[in-house]
Protein backbone atom coordinates (compact mmCIF):
# COMPACT_ATOMS: atom_id res chain seq x y z
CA UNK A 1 118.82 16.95 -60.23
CA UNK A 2 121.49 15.00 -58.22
CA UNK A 3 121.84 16.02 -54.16
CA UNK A 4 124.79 17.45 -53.10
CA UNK A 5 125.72 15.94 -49.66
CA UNK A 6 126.62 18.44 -46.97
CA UNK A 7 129.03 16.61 -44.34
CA UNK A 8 129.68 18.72 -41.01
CA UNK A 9 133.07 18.47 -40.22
CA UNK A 10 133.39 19.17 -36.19
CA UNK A 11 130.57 16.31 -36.04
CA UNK A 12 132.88 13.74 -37.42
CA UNK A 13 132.45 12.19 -40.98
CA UNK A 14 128.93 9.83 -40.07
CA UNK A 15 127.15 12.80 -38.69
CA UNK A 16 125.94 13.96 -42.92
CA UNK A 17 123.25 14.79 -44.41
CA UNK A 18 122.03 16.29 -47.66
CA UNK A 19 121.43 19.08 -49.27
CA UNK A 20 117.24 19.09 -50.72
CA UNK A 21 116.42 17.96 -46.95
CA UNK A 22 118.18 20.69 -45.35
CA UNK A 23 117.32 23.21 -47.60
CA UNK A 24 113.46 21.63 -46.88
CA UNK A 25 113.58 22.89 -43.00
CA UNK A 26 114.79 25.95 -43.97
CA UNK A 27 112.20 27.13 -46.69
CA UNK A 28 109.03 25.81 -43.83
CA UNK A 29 110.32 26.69 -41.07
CA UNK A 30 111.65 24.28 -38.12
CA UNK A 31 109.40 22.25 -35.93
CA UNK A 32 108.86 23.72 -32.50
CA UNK A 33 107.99 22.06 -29.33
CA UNK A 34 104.31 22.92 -28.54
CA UNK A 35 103.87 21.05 -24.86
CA UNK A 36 106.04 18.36 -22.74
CA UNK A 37 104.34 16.53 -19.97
CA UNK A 38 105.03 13.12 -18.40
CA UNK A 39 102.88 10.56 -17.21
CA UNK A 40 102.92 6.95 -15.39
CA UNK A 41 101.24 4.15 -16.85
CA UNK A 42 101.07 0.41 -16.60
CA UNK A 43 102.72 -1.15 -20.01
CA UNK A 44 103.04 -5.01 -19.64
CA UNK A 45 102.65 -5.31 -15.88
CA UNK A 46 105.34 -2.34 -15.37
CA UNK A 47 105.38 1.12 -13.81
CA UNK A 48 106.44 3.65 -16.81
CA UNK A 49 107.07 7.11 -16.98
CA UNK A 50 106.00 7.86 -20.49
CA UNK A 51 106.87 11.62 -22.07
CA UNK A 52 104.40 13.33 -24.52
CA UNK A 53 106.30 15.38 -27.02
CA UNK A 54 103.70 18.05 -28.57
CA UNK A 55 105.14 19.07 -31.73
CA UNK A 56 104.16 21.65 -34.37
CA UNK A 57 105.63 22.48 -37.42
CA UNK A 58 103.74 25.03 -39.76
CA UNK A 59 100.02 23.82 -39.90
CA UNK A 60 100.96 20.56 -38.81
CA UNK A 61 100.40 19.74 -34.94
CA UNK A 62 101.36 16.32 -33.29
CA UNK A 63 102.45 14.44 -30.60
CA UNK A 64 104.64 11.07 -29.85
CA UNK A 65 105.18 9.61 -26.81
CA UNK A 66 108.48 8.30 -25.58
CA UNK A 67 110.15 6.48 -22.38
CA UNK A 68 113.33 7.89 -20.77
CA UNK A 69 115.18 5.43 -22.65
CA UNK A 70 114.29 6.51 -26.01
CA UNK A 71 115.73 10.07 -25.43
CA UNK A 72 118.72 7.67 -23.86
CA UNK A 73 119.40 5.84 -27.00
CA UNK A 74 119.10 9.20 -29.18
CA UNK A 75 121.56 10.66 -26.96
CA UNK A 76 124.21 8.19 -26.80
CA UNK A 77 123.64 7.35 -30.93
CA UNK A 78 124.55 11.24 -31.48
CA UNK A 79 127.73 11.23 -28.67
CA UNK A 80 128.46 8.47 -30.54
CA UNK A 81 129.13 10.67 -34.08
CA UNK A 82 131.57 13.13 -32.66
CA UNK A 83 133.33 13.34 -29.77
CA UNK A 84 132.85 17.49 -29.77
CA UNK A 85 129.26 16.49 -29.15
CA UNK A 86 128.16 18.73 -26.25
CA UNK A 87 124.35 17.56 -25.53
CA UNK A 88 123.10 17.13 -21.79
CA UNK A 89 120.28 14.68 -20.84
CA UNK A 90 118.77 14.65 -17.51
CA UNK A 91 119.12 11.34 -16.19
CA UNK A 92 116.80 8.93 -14.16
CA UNK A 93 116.21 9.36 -10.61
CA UNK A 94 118.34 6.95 -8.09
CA UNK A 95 116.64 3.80 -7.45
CA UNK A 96 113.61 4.95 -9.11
CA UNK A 97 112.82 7.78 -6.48
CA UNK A 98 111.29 10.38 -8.12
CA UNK A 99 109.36 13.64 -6.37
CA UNK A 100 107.77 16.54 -7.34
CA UNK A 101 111.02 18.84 -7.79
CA UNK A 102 112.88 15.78 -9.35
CA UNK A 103 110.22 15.44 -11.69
CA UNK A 104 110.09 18.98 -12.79
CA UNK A 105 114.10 19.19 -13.51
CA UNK A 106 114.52 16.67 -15.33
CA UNK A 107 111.39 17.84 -17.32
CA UNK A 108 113.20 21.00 -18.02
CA UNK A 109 116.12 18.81 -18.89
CA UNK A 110 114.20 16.87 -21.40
CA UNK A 111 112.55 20.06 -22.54
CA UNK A 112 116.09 22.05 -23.00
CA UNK A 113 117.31 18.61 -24.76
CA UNK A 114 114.59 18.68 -27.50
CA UNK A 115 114.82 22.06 -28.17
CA UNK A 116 118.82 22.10 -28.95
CA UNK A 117 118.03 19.38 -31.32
CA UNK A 118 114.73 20.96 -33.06
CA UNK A 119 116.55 24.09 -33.60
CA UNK A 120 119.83 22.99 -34.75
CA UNK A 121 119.41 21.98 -38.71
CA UNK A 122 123.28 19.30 -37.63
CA UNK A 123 120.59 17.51 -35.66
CA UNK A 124 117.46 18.07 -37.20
CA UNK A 125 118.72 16.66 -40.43
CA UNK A 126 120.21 13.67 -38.80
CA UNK A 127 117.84 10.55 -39.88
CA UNK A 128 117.31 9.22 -36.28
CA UNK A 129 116.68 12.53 -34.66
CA UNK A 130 113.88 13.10 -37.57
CA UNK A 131 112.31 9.19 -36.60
CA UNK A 132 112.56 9.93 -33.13
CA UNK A 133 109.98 13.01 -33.99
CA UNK A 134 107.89 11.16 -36.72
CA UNK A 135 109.34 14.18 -38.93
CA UNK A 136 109.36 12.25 -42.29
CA UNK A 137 106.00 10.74 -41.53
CA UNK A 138 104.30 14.71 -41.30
CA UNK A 139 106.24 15.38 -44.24
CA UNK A 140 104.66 12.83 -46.16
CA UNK A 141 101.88 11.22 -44.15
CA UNK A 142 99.60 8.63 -46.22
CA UNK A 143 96.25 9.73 -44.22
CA UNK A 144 95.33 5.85 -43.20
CA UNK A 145 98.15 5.00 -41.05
CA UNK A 146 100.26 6.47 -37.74
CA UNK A 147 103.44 5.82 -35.87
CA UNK A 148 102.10 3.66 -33.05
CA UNK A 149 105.89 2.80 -31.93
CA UNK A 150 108.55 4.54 -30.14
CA UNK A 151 111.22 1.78 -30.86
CA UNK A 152 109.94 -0.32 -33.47
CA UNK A 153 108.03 0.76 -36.66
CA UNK A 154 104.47 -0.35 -36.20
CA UNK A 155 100.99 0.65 -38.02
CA UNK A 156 97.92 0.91 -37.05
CA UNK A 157 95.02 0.77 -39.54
CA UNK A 158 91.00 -0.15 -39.36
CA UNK A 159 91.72 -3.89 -39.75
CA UNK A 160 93.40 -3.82 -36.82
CA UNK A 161 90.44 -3.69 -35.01
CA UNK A 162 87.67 -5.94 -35.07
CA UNK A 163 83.81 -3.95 -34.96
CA UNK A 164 81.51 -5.83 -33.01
CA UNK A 165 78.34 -3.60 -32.62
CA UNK A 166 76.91 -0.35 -32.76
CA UNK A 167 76.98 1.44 -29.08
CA UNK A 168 76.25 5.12 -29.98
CA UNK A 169 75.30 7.70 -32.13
CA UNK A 170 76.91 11.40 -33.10
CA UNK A 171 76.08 14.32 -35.31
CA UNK A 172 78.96 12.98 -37.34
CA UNK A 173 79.04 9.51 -36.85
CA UNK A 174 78.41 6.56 -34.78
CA UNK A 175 80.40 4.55 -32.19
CA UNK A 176 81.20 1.38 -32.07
CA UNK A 177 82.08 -1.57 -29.87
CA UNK A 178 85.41 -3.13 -30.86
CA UNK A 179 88.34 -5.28 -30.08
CA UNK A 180 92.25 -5.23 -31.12
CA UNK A 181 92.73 -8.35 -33.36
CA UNK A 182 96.58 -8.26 -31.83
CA UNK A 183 95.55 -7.77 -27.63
CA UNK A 184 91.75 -8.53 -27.50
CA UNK A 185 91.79 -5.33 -25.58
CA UNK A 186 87.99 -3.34 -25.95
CA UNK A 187 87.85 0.23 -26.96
CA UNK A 188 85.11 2.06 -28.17
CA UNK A 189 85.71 3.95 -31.50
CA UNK A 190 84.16 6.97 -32.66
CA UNK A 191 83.86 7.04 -36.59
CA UNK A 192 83.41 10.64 -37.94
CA UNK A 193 82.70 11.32 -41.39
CA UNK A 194 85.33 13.91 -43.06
CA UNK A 195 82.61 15.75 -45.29
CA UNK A 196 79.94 15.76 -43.25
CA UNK A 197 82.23 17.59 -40.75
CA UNK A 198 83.37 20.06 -43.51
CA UNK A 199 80.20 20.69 -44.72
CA UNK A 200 78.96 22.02 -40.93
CA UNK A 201 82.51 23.84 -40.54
CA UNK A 202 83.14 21.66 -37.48
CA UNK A 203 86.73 21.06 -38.07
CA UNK A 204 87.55 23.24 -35.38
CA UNK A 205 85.30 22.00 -33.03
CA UNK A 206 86.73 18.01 -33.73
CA UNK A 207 90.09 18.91 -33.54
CA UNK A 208 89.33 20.61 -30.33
CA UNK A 209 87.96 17.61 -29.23
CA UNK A 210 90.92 15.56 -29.89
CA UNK A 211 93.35 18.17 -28.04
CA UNK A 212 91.64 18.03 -24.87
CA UNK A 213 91.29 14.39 -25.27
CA UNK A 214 95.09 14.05 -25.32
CA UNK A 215 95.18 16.42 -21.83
CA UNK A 216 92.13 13.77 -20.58
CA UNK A 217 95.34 10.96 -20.28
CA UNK A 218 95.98 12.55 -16.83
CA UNK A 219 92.83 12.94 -14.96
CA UNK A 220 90.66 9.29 -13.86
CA UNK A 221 87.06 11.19 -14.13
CA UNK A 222 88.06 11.85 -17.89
CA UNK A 223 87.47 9.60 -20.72
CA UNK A 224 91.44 8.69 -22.28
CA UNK A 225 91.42 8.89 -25.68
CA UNK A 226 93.95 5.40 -26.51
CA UNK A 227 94.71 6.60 -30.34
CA UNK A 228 93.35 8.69 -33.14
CA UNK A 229 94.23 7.92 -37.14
CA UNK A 230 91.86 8.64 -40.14
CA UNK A 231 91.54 7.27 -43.22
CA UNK A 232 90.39 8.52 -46.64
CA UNK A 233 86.83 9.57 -45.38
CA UNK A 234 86.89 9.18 -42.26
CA UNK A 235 88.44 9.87 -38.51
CA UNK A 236 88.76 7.21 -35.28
CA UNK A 237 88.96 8.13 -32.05
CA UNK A 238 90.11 5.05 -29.90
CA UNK A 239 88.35 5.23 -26.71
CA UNK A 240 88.33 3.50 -23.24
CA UNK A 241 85.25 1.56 -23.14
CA UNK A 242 82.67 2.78 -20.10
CA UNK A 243 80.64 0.02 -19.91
CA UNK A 244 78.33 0.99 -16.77
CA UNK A 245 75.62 3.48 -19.18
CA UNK A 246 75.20 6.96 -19.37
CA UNK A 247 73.96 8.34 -16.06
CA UNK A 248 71.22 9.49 -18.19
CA UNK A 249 70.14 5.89 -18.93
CA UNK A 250 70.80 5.14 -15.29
CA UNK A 251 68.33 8.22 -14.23
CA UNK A 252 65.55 7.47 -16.59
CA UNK A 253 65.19 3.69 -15.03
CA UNK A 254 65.40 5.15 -11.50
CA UNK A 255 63.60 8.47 -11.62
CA UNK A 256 65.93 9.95 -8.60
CA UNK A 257 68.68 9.36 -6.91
CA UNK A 258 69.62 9.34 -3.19
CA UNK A 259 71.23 12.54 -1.77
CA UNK A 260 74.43 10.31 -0.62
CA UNK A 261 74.65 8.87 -4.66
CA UNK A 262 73.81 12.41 -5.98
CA UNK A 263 76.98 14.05 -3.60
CA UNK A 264 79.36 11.38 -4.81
CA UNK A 265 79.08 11.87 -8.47
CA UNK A 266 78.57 15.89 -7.89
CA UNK A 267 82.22 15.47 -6.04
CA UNK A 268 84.15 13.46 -8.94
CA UNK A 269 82.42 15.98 -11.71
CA UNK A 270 83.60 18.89 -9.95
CA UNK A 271 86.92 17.14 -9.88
CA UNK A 272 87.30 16.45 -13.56
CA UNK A 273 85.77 20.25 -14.16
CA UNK A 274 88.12 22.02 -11.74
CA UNK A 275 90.95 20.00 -13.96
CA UNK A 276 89.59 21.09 -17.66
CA UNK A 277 89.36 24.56 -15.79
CA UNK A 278 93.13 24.29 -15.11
CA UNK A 279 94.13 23.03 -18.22
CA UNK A 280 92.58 26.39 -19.48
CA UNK A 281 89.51 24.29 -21.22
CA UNK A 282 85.76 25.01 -20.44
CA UNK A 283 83.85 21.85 -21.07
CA UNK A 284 80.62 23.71 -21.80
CA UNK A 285 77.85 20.46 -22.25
CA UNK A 286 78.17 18.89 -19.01
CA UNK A 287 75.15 17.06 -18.86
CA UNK A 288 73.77 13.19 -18.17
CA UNK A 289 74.16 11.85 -21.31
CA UNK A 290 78.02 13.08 -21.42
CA UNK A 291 78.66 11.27 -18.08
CA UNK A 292 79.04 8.11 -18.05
CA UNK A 293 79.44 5.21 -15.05
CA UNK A 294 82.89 2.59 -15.13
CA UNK A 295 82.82 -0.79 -13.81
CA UNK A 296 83.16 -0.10 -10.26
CA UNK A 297 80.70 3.16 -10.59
CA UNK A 298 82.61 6.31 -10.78
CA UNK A 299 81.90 9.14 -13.53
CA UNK A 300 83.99 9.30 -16.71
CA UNK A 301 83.07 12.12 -18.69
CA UNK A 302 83.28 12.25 -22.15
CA UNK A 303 82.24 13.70 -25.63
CA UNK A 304 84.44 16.98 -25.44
CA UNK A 305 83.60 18.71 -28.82
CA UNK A 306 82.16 21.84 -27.56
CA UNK A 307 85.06 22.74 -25.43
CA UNK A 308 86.76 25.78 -25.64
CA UNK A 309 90.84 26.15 -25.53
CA UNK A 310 93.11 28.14 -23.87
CA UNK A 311 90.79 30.62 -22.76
CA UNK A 312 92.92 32.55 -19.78
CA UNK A 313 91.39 32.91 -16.16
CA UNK A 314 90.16 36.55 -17.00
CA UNK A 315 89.12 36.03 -20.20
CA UNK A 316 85.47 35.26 -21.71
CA UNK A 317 84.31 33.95 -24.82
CA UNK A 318 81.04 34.55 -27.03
CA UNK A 319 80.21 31.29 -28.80
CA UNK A 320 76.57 29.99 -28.40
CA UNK A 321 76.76 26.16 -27.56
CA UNK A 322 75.13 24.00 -25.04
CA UNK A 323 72.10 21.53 -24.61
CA UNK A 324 68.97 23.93 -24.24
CA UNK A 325 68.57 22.45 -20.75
CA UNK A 326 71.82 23.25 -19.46
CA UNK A 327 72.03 26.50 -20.91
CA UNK A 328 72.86 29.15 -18.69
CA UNK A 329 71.47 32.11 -18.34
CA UNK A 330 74.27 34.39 -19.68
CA UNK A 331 74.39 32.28 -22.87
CA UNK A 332 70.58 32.82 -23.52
CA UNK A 333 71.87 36.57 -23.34
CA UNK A 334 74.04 36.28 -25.53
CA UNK A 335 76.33 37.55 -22.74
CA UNK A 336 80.93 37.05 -23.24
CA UNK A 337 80.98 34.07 -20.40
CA UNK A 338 83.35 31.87 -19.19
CA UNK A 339 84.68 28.71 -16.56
CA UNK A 340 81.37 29.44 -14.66
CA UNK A 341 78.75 28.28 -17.31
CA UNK A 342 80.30 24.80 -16.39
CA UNK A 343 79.47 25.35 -12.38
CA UNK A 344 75.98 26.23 -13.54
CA UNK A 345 75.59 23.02 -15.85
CA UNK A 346 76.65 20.88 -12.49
CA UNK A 347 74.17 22.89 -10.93
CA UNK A 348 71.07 21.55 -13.26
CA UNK A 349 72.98 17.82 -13.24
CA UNK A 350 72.63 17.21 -9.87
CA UNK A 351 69.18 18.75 -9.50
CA UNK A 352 67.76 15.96 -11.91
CA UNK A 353 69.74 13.82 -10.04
CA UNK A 354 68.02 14.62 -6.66
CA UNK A 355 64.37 15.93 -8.50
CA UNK A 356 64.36 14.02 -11.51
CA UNK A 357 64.06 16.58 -14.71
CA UNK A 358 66.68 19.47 -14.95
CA UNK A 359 65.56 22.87 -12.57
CA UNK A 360 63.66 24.49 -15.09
CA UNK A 361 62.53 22.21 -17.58
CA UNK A 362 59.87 22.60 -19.90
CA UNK A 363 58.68 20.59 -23.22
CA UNK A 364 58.00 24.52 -24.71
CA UNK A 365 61.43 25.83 -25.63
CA UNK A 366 60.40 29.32 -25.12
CA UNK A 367 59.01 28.65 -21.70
CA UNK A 368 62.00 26.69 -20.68
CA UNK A 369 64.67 29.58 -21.58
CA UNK A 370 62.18 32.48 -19.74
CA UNK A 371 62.02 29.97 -16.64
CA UNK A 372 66.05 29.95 -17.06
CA UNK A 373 66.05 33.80 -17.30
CA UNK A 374 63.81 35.15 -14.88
CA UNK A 375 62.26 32.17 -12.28
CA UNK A 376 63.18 31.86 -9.32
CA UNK A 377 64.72 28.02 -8.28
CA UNK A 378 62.08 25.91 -6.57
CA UNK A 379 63.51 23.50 -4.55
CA UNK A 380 61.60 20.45 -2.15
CA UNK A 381 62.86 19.62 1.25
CA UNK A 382 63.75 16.17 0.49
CA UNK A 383 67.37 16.87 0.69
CA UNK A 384 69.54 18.38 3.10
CA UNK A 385 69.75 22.40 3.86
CA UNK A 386 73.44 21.92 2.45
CA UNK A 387 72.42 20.41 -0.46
CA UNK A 388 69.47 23.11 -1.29
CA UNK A 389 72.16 25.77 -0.64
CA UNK A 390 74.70 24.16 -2.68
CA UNK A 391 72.62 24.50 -5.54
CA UNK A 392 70.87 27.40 -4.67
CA UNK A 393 74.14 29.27 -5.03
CA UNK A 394 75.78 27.38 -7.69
CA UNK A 395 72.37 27.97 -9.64
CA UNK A 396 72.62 32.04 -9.62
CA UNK A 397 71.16 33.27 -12.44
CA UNK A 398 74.42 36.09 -12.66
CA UNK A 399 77.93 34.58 -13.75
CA UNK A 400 79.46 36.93 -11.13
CA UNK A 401 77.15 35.51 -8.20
CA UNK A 402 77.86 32.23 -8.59
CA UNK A 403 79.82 29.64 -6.93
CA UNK A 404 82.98 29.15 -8.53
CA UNK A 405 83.19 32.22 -10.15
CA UNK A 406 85.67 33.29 -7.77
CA UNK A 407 88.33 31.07 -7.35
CA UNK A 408 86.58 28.04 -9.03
CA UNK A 409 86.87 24.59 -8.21
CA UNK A 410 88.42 25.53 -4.57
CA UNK A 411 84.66 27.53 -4.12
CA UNK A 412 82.79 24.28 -4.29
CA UNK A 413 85.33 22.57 -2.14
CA UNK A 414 85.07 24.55 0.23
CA UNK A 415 81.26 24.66 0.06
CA UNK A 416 79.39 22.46 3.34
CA UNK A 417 78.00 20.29 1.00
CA UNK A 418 81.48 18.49 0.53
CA UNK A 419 82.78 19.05 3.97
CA UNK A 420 82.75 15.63 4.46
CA UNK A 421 84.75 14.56 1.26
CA UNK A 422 88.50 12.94 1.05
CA UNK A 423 89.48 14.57 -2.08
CA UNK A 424 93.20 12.86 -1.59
CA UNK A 425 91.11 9.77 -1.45
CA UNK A 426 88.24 10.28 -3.76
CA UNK A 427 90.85 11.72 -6.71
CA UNK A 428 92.69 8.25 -6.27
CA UNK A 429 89.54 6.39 -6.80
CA UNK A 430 89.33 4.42 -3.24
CA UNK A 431 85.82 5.58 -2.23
CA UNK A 432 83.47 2.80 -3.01
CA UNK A 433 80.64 4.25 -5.05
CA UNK A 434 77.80 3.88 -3.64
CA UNK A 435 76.25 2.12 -6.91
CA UNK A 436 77.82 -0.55 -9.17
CA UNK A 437 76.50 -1.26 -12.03
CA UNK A 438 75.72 -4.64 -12.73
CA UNK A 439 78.27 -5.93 -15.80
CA UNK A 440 79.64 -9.46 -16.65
CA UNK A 441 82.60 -8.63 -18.65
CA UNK A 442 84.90 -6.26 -20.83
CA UNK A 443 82.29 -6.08 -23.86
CA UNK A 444 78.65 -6.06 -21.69
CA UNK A 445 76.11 -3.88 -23.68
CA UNK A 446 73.45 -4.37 -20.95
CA UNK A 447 73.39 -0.54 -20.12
CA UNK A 448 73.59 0.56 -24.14
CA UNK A 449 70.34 1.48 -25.72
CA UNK A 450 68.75 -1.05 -27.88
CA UNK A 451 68.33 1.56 -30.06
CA UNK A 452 71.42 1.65 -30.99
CA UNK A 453 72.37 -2.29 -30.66
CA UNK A 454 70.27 -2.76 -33.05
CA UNK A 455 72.16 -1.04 -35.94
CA UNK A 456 74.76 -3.01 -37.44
CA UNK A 457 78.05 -2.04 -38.49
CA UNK A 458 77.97 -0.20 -41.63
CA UNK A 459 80.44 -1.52 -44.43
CA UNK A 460 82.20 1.58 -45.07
CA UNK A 461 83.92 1.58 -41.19
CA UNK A 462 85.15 -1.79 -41.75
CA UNK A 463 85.96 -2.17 -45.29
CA UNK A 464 89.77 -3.36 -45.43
CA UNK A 465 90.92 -0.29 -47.76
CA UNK A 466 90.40 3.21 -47.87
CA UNK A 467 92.73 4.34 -50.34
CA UNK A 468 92.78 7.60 -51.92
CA UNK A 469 91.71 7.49 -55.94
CA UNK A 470 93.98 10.46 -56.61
CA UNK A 471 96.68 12.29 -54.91
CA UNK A 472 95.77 15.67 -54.38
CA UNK A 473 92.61 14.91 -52.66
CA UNK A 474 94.86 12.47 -50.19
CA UNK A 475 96.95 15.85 -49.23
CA UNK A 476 93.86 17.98 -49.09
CA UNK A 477 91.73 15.71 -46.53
CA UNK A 478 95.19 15.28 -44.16
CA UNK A 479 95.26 18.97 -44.78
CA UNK A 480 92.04 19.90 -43.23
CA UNK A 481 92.56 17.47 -40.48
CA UNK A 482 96.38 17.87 -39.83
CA UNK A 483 97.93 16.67 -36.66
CA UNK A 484 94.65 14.91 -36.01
CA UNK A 485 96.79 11.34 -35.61
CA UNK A 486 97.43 10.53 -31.89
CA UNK A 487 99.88 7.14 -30.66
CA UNK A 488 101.11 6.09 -27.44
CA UNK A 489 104.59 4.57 -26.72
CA UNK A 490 103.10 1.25 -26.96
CA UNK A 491 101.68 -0.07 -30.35
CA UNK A 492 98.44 -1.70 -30.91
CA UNK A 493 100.11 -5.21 -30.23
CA UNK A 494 101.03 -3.46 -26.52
CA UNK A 495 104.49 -3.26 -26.71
């Protein structure tokens, strides 16, 4: 069947398109813009303001990343067409001056500018606006590559990356150490496999993961997730790599900690909580294993598949998840709970911290949850009265009780036990820890497992192609795990 071209005549004769694509938007729907948010980065040596476009469009759910002058280009390539265009674009602040209020208008400005073009099919149809929204690429995506450029067209793919060892293990996978071939920048990349997920019903749960990953960008106690792409069987999370161990690995060599280290990492964890809490995200599996130590020894937590989304600050939710350790009590009740099971998790983290083994551990299961349910907290007076109060009260065995069940993070603030802290200061990262973990470069395993070291790479995460035998199946798998694919502005090569 041949296309009929549809021209728009008060556009001026380039501004064309045809008829199958047009009539494509209409019969699905048109995309929508999900979420906008900016954020400042370093890209080669250079302060950026970088703009994350969250985009869905039927099933599909995505984001790109752009710089003001992207949206710049766009703009002046479609005044360009007709001169009845009528678009505005915020502009750039003067000298590079930009404040809270500034900030906020021209992300309205931005906002108002991307939803004129999304819902007008003149502009939707037009070839850049659909490459400046990866458009044709969610149409059609190949499920082993992703748009890793804003400007140019790059790819990213499992050969880009070199795997140098085994670092961790999942319920669906493992991670691994690993290099870019084109930067020699370290990541660690977590490797889940597509059918085991499926076969648990933990798609939801993985693409959860991946969301609040994407909101993680903005907050330093949060692991960044760098990209995401999958291939025929499988699904990569590029990571940061945290290469001072798991606080669990760092409390099993030392037993205790001191009250001073304890109150340190107790303040950044109730930082990167209160934030997940704001974002509308309960993290629900705070524990030591999940929190790991950088180079210069502040927290990163990571591994965010059990959180729950969008839950609203009166609303509860049901679902029974957790490490049997951190449980709280309501969830051995099988009670609706919400942002405060995370406040009672810190609780039991920082008591091992300061005791040793969680508040109410027990190798018997059923012993444990009873201890959890109806024993009272036994605390030692080797730490401070704040410190026994602080988890006295954040350890109350009712939701309602409980400190931070008011107005949440501002309730631990607040608390004595932190009336000391700079949280201007300690948010920015300029309090020294008061450990460093002892690390000789980027890819230093020291504070791995062996365990784990020992594994070697298995074939199928590094074999050069992954292609789909047939079709269908290709469509299917993206299916299941569309909008999954995550890029920066940048490309793998950094620019």
């Amino acid at each position: 069947m041949e296309e009929e071209k549809v021209e728009f005549g008060f556009l001026g004769p380039k501004f064309q398109t045809t008829y199958s694509m047009c009539a494509y938007f209409i019969s699905n729907g048109s995309p929508s813009l999900v979420e906008l948010t900016d954020r400042n980065v370093n890209m080669a040596g250079k302060r950026q303001t970088l703009f994350y476009i969250r985009l869905r469009w039927n099933d599909n759910e995505w984001i790109v990343a752009k710089q003001h002058g992207d949206f710049k280009r766009l703009h002046e390539h479609l005044k360009s067409l007709s001169p009845d265009y009528r678009l505005k674009l915020h502009g750039k602040g003067l000298f590079g001056v930009i404040d809270s209020s500034y900030s906020k208008s021209r992300l309205k400005g931005i906002s108002n500018f991307i939803i004129s073009l999304l819902e007008t099919p003149m502009y939707l149809n037009n070839t850049q606006v659909r490459q400046f929204f990866a458009l044709d690429s969610t149409i059609s995506s190949d499920g082993d590559t992703f748009d890793l450029g804003t400007t140019e067209d790059k790819r990213a793919k499992v050969q880009d990356f070199e795997f140098i060892k085994t670092i961790g293990k999942g319920n669906f996978g493992k991670v691994f150490l690993a290099r870019s071939r084109a930067t020699n920048q370290v990541f660690a990349i977590k490797v889940l496999d597509k059918e085991r997920i499926k076969l648990r019903k933990e798609v939801s749960h993985v693409m959860s993961e991946r969301n609040v990953l994407v909101k993680s960008l903005k907050h330093p106690f949060l692991c960044s997730l760098r990209f995401s792409f999958q291939t025929a069987n499988k699904l990569y999370f590029v990571l940061d790599y945290i290469n001072g161990g798991e606080l669990f690995y760092h409390i099993q060599h030392e037993r205790i900690f001191s009250e001073r280290r304890g109150h340190f990492y107790a303040a950044e964890i109730a930082c990167a909580l209160g934030y997940l809490h704001a974002q509308k995200i309960i993290y629900r599996d705070l524990k030591p294993e999940n929190i790991l130590l950088d180079n210069k020894g502040h927290v990163v937590l990571t591994d965010f598949g059990l959180c729950k989304e969008n839950l609203e600050d009166t609303s509860t939710t049901s679902t029974f998840c957790g490490t049997p350790e951190y449980l709280a009590p309501e969830l051995l009740r099988k009670e609706p709970y919400n942002y405060a099971v995370d406040w009672w998790c810190l609780g039991c983290v920082l008591y091992e911290m300061l005791y040793g083994l969680p508040p109410f551990y027990s190798q018997n299961l059923a012993e444990m949850y009873d201890a959890i349910l109806t024993k009272p907290l036994q605390l030692r007076d080797t730490i401070s009265p704040a410190a026994q109060d602080f988890l006295l009260r954040l350890l109350q065995k009712s939701k309602d009780e409980r400190l931070g069940s008011k107005n949440d993070f501002e309730d631990l603030r607040a608390h004595q036990f932190f009336c000391d802290v700079n949280w201007e200061l300690l948010l920015a990262r300029k309090i020294t820890a008061p450990f460093i973990p002892s690390v000789c470069s980027d890819t230093d395993t020291r504070h791995v497992d062996p365990e784990f070291i020992r594994q070697p790479v298995p074939r199928s995460v590094i074999s050069s192609v992954e292609h789909f035998e047939q079709k269908g199946n290709q469509m299917s798998s993206v299916g299941t795990f569309s909008g999954f694919s995550f890029a920066p502005s940048s490309g793998i090569d950094g620019h």
